[in-house]
Protein backbone atom coordinates (compact mmCIF):
# COMPACT_ATOMS: atom_id res chain seq x y z
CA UNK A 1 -4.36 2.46 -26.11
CA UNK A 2 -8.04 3.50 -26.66
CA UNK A 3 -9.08 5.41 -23.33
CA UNK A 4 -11.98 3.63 -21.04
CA UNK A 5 -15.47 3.76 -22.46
CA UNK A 6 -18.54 5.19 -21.20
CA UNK A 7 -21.80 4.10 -20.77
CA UNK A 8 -25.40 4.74 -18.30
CA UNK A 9 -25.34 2.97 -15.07
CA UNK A 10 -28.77 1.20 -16.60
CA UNK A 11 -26.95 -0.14 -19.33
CA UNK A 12 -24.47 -1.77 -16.84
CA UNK A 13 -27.27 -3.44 -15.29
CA UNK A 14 -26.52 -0.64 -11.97
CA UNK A 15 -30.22 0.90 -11.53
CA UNK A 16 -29.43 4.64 -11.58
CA UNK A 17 -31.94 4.78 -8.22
CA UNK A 18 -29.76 2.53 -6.31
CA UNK A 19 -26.80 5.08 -6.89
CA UNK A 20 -29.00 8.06 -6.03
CA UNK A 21 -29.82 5.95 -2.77
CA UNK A 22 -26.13 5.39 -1.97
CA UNK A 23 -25.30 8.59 -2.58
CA UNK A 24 -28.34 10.82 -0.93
CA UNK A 25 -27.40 8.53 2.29
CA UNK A 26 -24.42 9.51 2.25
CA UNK A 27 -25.06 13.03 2.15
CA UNK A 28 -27.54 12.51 5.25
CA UNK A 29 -24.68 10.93 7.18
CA UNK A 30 -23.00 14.22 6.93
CA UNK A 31 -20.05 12.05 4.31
CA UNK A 32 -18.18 14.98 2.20
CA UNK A 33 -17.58 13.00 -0.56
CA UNK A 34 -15.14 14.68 -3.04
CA UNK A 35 -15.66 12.21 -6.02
CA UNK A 36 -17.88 9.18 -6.82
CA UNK A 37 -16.80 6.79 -9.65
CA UNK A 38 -18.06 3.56 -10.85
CA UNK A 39 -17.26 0.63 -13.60
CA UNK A 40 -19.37 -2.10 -14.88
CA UNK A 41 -18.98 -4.56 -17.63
CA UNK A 42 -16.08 -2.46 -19.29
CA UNK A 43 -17.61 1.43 -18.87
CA UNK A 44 -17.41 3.68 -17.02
CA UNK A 45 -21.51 4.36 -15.77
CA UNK A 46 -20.16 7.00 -13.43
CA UNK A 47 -17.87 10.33 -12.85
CA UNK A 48 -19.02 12.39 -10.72
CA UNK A 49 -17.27 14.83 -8.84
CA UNK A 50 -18.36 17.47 -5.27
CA UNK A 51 -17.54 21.22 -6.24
CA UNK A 52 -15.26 22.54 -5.57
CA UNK A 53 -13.74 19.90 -6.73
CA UNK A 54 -13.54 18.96 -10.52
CA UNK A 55 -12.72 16.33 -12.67
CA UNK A 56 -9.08 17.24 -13.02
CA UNK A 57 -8.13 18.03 -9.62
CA UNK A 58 -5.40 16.37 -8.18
CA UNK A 59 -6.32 14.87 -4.91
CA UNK A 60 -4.00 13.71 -2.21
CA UNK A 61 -4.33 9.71 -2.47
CA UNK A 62 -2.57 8.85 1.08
CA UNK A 63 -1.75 5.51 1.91
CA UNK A 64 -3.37 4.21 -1.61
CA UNK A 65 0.23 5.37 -2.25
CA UNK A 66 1.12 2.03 -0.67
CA UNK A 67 -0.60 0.01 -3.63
CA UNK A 68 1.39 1.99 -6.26
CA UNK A 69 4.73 0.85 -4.00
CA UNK A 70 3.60 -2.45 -4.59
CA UNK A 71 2.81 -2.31 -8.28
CA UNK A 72 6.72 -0.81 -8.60
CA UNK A 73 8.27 -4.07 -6.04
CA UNK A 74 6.30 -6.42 -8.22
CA UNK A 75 7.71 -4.97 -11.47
CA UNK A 76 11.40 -5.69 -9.78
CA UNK A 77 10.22 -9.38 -8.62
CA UNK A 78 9.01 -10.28 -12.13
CA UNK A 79 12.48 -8.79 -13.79
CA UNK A 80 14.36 -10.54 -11.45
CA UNK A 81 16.11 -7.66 -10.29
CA UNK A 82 14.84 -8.77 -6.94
CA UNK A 83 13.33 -11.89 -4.84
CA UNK A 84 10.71 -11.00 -1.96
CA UNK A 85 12.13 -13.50 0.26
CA UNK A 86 15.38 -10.83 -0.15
CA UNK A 87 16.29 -9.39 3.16
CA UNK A 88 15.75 -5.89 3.03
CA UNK A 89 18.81 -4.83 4.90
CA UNK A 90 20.73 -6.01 1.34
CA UNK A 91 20.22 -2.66 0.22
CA UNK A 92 20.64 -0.74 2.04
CA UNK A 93 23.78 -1.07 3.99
CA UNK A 94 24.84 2.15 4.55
CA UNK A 95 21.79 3.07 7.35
CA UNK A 96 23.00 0.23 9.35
CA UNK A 97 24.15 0.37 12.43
CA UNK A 98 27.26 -1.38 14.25
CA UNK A 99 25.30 -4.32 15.91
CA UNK A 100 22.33 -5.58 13.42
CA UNK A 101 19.43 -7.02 15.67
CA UNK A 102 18.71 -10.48 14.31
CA UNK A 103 14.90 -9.45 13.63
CA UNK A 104 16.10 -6.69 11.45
CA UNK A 105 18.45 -9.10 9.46
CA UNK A 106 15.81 -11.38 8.99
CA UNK A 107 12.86 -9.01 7.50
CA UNK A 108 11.96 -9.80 4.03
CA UNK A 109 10.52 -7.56 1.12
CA UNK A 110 7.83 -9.88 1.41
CA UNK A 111 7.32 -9.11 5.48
CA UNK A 112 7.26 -5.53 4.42
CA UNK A 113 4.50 -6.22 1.77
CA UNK A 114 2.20 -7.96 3.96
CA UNK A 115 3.25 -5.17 6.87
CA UNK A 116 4.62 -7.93 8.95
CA UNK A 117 7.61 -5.80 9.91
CA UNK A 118 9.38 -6.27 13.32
CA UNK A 119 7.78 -2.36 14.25
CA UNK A 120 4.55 -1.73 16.10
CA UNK A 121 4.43 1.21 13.70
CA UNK A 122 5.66 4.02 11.32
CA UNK A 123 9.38 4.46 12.51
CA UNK A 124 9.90 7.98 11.11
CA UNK A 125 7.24 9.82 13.05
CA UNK A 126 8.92 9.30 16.43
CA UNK A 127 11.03 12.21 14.56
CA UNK A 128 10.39 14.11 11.54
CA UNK A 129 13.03 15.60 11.23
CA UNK A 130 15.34 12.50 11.42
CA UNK A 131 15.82 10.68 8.08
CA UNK A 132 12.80 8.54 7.23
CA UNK A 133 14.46 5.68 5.16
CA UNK A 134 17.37 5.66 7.75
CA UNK A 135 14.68 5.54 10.81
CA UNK A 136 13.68 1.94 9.36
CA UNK A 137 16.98 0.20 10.17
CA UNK A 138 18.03 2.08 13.26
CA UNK A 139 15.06 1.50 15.50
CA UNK A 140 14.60 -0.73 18.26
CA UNK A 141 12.70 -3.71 17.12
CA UNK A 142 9.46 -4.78 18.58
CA UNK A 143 8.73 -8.22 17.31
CA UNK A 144 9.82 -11.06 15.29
CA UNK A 145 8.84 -10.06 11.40
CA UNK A 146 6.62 -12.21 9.47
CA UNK A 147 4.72 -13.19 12.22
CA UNK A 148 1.63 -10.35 13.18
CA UNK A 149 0.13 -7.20 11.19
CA UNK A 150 0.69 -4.51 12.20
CA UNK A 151 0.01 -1.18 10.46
CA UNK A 152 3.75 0.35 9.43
CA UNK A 153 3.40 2.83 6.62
CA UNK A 154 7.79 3.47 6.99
CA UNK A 155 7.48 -0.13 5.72
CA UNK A 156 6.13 1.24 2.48
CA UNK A 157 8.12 4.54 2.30
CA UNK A 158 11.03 2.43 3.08
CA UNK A 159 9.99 -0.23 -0.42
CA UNK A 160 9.36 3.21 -2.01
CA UNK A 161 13.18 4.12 -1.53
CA UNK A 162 14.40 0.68 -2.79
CA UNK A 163 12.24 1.10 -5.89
CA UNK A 164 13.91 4.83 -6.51
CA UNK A 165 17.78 3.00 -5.59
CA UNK A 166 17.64 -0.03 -7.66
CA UNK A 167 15.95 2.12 -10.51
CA UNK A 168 17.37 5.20 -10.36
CA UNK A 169 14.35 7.01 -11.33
CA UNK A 170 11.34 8.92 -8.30
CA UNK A 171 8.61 5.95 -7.38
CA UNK A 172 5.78 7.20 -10.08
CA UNK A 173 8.18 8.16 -13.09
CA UNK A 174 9.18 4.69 -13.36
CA UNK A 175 5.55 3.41 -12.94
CA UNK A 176 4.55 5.58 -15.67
CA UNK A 177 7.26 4.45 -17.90
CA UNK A 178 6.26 0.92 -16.90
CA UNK A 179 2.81 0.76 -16.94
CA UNK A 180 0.79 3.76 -16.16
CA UNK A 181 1.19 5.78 -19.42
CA UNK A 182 -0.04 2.62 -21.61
CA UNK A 183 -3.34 3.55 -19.69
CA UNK A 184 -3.70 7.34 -19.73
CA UNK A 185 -2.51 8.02 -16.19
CA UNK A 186 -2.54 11.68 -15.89
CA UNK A 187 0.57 13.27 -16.70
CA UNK A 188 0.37 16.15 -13.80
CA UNK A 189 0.18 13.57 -11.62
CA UNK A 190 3.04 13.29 -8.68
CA UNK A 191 4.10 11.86 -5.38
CA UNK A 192 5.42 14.31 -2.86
CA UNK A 193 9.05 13.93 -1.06
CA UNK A 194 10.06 13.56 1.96
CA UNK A 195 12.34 16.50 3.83
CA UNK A 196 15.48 14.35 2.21
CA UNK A 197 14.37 14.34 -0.99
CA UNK A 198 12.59 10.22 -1.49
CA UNK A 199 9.11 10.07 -2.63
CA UNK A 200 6.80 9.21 -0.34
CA UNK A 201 5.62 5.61 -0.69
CA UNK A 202 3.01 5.61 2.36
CA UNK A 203 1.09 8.56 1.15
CA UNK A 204 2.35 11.02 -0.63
CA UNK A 205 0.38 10.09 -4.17
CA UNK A 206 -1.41 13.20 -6.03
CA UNK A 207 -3.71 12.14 -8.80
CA UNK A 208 -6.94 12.47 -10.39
CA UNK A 209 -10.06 10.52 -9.35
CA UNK A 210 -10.05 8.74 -12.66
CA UNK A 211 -6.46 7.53 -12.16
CA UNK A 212 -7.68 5.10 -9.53
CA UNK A 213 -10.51 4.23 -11.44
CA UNK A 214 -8.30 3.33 -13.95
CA UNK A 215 -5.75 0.97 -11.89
CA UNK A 216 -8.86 -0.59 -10.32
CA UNK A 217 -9.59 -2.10 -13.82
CA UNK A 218 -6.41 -3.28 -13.76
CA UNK A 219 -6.13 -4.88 -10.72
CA UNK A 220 -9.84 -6.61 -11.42
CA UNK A 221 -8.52 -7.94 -14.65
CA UNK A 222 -5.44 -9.16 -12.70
CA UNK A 223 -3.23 -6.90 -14.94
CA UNK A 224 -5.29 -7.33 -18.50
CA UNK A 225 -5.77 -3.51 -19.72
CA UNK A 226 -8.81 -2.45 -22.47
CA UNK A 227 -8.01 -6.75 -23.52
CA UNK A 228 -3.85 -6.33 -23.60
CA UNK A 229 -1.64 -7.86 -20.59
CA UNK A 230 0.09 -5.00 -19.04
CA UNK A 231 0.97 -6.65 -15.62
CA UNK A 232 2.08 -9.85 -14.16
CA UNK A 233 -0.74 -11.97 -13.46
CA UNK A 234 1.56 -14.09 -10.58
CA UNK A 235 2.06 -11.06 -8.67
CA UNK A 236 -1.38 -9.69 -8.90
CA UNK A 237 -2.23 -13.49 -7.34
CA UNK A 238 -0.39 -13.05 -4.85
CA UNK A 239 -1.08 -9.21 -3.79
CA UNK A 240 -4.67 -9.19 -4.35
CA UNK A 241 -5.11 -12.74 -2.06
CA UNK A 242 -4.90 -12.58 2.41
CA UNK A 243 -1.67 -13.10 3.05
CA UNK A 244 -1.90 -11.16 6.47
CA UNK A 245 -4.48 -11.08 9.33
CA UNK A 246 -5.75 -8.25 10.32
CA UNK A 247 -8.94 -9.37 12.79
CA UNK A 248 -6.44 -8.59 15.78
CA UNK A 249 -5.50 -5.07 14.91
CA UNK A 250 -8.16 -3.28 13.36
CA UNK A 251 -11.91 -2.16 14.21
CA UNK A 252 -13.62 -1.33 11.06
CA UNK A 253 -15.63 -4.33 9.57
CA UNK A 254 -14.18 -4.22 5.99
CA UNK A 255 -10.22 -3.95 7.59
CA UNK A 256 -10.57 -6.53 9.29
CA UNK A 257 -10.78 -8.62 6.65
CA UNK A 258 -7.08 -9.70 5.94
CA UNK A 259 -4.20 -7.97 4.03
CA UNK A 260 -2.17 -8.83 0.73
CA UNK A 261 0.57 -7.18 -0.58
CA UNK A 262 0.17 -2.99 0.25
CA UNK A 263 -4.05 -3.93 -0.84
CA UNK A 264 -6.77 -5.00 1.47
CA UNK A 265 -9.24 -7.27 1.23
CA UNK A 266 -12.92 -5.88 1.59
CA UNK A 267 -16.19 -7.84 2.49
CA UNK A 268 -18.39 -9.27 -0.13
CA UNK A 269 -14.70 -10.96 -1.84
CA UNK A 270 -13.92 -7.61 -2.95
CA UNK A 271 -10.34 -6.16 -2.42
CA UNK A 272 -8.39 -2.77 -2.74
CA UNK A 273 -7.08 0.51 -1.96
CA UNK A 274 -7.68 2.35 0.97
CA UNK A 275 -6.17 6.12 2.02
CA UNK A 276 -6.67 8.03 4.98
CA UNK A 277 -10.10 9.79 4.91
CA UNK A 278 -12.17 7.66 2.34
CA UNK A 279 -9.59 7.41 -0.28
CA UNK A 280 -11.00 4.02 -1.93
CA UNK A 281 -10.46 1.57 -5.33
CA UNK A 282 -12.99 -1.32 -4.53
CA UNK A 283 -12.85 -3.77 -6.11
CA UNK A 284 -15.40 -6.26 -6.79
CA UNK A 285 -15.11 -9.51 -9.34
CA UNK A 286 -18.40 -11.21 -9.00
CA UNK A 287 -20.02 -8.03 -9.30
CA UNK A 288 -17.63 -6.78 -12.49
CA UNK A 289 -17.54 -3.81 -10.69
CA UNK A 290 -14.74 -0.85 -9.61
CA UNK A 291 -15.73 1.53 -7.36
CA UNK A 292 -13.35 4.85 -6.50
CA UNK A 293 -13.85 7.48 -3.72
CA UNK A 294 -11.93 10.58 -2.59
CA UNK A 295 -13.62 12.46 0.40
CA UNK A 296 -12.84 13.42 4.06
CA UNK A 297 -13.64 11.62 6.91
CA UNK A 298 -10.97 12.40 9.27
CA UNK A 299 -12.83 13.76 12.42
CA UNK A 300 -15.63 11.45 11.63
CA UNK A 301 -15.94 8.10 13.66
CA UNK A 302 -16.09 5.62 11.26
CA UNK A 303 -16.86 7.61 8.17
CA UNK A 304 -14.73 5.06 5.67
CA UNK A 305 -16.42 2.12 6.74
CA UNK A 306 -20.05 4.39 6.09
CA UNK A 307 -18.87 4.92 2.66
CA UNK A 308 -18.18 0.93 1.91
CA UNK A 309 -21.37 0.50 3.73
CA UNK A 310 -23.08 2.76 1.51
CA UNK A 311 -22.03 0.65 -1.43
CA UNK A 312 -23.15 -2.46 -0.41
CA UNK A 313 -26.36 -1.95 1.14
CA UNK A 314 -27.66 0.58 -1.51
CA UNK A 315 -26.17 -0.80 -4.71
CA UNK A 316 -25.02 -4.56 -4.50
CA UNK A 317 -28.62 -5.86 -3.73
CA UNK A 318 -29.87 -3.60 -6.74
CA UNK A 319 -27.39 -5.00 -9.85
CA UNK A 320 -29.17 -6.23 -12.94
CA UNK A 321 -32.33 -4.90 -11.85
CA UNK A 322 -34.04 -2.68 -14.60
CA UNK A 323 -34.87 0.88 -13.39
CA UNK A 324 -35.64 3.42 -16.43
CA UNK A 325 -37.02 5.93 -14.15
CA UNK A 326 -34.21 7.39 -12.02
CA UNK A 327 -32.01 8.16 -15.10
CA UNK A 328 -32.40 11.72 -14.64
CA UNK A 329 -32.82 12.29 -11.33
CA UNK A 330 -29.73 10.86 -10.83
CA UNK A 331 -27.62 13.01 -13.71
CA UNK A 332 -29.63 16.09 -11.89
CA UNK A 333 -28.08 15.12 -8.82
CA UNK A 334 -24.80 14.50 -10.40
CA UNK A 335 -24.97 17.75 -12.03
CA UNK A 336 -25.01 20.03 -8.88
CA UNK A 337 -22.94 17.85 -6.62
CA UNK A 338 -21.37 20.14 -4.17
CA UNK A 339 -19.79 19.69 -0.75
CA UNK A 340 -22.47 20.92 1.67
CA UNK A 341 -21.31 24.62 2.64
CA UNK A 342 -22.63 25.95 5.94
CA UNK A 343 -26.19 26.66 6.50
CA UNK A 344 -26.92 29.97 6.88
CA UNK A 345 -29.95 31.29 9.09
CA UNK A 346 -30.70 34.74 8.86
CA UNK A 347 -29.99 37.06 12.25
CA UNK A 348 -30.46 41.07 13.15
CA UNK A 349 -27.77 43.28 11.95
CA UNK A 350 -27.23 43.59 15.73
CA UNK A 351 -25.53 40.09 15.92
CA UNK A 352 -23.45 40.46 12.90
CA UNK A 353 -21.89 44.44 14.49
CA UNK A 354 -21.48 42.43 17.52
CA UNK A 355 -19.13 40.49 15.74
CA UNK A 356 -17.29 42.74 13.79
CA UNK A 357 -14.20 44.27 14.81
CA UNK A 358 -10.70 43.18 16.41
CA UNK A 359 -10.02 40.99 19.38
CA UNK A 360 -6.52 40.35 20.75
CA UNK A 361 -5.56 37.54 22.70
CA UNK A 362 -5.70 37.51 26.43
CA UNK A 363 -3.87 34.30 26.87
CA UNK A 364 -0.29 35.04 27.17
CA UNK A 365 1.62 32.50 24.04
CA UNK A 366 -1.41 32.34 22.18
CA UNK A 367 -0.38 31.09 18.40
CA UNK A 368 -3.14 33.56 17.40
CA UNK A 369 -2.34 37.30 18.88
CA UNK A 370 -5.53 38.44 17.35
CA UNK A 371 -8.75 37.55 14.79
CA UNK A 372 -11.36 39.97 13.42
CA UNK A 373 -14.13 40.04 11.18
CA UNK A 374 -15.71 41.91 8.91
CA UNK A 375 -18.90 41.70 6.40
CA UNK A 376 -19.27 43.13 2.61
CA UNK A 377 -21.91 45.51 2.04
CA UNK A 378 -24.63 43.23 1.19
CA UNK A 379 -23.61 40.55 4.43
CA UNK A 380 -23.07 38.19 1.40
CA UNK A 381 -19.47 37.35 2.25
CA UNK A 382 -17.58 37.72 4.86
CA UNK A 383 -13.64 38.07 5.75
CA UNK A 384 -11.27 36.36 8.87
CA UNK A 385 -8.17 38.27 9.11
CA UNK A 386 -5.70 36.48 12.18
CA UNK A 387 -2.02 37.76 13.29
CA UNK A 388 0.15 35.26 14.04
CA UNK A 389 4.50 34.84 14.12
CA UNK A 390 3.85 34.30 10.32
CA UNK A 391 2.28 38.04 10.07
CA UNK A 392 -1.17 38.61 8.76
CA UNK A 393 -3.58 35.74 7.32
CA UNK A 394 -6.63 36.54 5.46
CA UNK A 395 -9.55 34.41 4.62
CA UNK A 396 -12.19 35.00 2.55
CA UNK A 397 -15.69 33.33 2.27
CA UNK A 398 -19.07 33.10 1.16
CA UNK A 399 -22.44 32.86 3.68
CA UNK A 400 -23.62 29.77 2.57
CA UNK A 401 -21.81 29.51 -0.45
CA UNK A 402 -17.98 28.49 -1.25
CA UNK A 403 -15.56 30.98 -2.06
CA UNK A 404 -12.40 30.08 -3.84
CA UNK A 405 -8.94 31.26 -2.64
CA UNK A 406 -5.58 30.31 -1.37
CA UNK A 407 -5.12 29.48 2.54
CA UNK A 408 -2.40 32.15 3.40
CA UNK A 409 1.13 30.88 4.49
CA UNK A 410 0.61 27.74 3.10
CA UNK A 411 0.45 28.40 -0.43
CA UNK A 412 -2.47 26.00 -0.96
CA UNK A 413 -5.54 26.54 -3.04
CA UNK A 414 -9.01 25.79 -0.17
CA UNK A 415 -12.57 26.92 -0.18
CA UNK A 416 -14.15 28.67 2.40
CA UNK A 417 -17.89 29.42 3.65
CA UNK A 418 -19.47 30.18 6.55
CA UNK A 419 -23.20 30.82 8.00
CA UNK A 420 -24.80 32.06 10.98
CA UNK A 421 -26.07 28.83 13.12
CA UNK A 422 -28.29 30.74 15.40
CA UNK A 423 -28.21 33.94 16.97
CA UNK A 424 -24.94 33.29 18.69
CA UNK A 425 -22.91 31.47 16.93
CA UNK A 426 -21.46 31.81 13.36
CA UNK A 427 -19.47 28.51 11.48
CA UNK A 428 -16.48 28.75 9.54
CA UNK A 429 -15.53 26.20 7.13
CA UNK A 430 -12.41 25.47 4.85
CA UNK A 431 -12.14 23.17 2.91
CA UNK A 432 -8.32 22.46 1.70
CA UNK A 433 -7.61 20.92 -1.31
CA UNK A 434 -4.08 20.28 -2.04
CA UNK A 435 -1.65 18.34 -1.08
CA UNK A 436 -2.73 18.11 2.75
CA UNK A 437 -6.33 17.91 2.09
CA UNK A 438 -8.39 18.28 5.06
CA UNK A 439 -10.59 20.69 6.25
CA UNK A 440 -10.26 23.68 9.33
CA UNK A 441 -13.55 24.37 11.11
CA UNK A 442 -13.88 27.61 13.64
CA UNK A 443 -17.07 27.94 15.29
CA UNK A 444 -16.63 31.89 16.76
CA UNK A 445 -19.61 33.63 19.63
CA UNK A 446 -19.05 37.05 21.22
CA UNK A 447 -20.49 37.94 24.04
CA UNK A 448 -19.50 41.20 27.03
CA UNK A 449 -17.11 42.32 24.02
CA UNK A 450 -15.30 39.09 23.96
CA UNK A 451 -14.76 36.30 20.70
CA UNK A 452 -14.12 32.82 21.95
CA UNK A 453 -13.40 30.36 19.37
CA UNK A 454 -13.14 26.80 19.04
CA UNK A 455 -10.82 25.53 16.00
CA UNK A 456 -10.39 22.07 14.80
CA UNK A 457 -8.77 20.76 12.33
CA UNK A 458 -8.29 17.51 10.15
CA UNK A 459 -4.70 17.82 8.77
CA UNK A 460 -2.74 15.16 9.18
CA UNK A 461 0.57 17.14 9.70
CA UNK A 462 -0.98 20.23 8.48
CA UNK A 463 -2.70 23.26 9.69
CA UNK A 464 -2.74 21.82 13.81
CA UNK A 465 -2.34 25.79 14.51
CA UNK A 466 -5.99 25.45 13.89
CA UNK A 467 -7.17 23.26 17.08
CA UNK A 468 -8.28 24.23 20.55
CA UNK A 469 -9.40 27.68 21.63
CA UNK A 470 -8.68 31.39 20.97
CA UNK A 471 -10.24 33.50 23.27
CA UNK A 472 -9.63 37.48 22.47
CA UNK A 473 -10.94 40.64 23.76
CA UNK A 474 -12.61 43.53 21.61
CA UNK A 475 -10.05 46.27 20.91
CA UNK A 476 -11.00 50.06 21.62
């Protein structure tokens, strides 16, 4: 199957200035976008993606994961192999206990699908540890199922499990076989497992921008691919409509908008995807439109709903509107798309000595026994060396500008910069991103021969050494 054409945003009828708008406000908001990608009248008008990022880069998808569960369920419905009115507890048998509550025995595939589950949330976090599938049928129930919404991603893991039993094959293998390789789904692309071994179906997805670009055409075409049928149009009726209110559980403007099967539905009669952190696929039919996001807003209030916002204010009031002029501004801008690093002011050599050196911990149990710092030659990068039970961490980065490297015990690739603030304070940034993409921020000042540091970071599960403060004195 011929891959997805490309075309200018002008050609679409998107002016290439409203674009440039949405994007340059996000910027001002302080959004780190990651990637930016847009469809219109069958091409693809834009791919743009935020160094260090790049066009190939898998990106951790999170509870978009949840969609891709319910492309697999509705693969099983359509074969027959199962109904969603099923009872979930049908399969799997051996995780239940002696006494079956009655709200248990009555949950459907189709409760789970519109996250009407008898939890008031994810089962498997009360402990990690514990088996996550298993966790599903052994809690306590809350609540009658198929009654109230209420945000459960076990409930997709858990689907995500019954697709890899009843199959035999992990969650995205079979989806590839199925559907996703017809379209040029990226073949490096994976889901990550659980500690026992099942894919994760609420957010474990790894995959390239253009992936989700991709399934959004899909899902606008309800299931008609580059003009062939690849997926069940009844299903897609049925997952992309509300079949669940949300108005009662959630804040943001565009979640509270109702719920289908594992896909929202968006203002403006769009619907879609949405992971953790500005992970998007919007949808839009009366626009002919697909819009796809990766980015990071974890730490910042409402920073997903800014990026929908974005969209609609700067771009929806714009389409069909001939603009010639912004063509190349726009490309310009595209061209040199970066995450913002640090800013760097300049300060006397006097504050950077000051903050050379070693400083050990003078709080007894400290994660962190000690941090130091030290400068190159030319003060153009910089290093962060930390001990810890894990032995010796190093971190490299630029002064102002991203350095490349691995974040040390973790084994994941990250980019790092920092820059001086003002006279007292200097602003480290990392920027992770592999599979637990997020970001670690340490703002460090020294004064009387002491460092005190204030780390916070975005992980999810990931990388919480990095929160609250260190506070260490200069060695001899």
């Amino acid at each position: 199957m011929e891959e997805l054409a490309f075309g200018s945003p002008n050609e679409a009828g998107v002016p290439s200035g409203a674009i440039l708008s949405c994007l340059k406000r996000l910027e001002t908001q302080n959004i780190p976008l990651h990637s930016f990608l847009m469809y219109r009248k069958g091409k693809v008008i834009v791919n743009a993606c935020y160094y260090p990022y790049e066009e190939h880069t898998l990106h951790r998808m999170y509870s978009v994961t949840k969609s891709f569960v319910s492309l697999a369920v509705g693969i099983l419905a359509d074969r027959g192999v199962i109904s969603l009115d099923d009872p979930v507890i049908r399969y799997f048998e051996e995780y239940l206990p002696g006494q079956v509550h009655p709200w248990l025995a009555s949950m459907t595939i189709r409760d789970m699908l519109k996250m009407e589950t008898c939890y008031a949330g994810t089962t498997y976090k009360k402990d990690l540890t514990k088996n996550w599938v298993e966790s599903f049928f052994i809690t306590e129930p809350d609540h009658r199922p198929g009654t109230i919404f209420t945000y459960d991603t076990s409930s997709a893991h858990t689907l995500g499990a019954l697709v890899e039993k009843l199959t035999g094959m992990e969650l995205l293998e079979f989806l590839k076989k199925e559907l996703l390789d017809e379209m040029g789904f990226s073949a490096q692309s994976y889901i990550r497992k659980d500690p026992f071994g099942v894919s994760m179906g609420g957010s474990g997805l790894m995959a390239e921008p253009m992936d989700l670009l991709k399934v959004g055409v899909l899902l606008l075409h309800r299931g008609v691919y580059q003009g062939v049928r690849l997926y069940p149009e009844w299903y897609l009726d049925e997952a992309l409509s509300c079949q669940a209110e949300t108005a009662g559980s959630r804040e943001c403007e565009d979640e509270r908008q109702g719920y289908g099967y594992q896909f929202w539905q968006f203002r403006h009669g769009c619907f879609g995807c949405y992971g953790m952190g500005g992970q998007f696929i919007l949808c839009c039919p009366k626009e002919d439109l697909v819009c796809v996001t990766t980015a990071d807003t974890l730490g910042i209030t409402g920073g997903h709903q800014q990026i929908l916002d974005a969209v609609y204010d700067c771009i929806f009031p714009y389409l069909d509107q001939k603009d010639e002029g912004d063509e190349k501004a726009l490309q310009s801008y595209l061209k040199g798309a970066s995450i913002l690093p640090v800013r760097n002011e300049l300060v006397p050599a006097s504050v950077e000595k000051a903050f050379e050196g070693v400083f050990e911990s003078v709080k007894p149990g400290s994660f962190f026994s000690e941090m130091s710092l030290s400068f190159s030659g030319d003060k153009s990068r910089g290093e962060l060396r930390y001990h810890c039970c894990q032995g010796q961490g190093r971190l490299e980065f630029g002064m102002g500008f991203w350095v490349l490297s691995e974040f040390p015990f973790y084994g994941q690739p990250c980019a790092a910069c920092a820059g001086w603030t003002d006279e007292k304070n200097l602003m480290i940034k990392v920027q992770i991103t592999g599979e637990d993409s997020s970001s670690v921020c340490i703002q460090m000042t020294v004064s009387d021969g002491c460092l005190t540091a204030l780390m916070k970071s975005t992980g999810e599960n990931a990388f919480l050494e990095f929160s609250g403060f260190f506070e260490g004195k200069a060695t001899s």
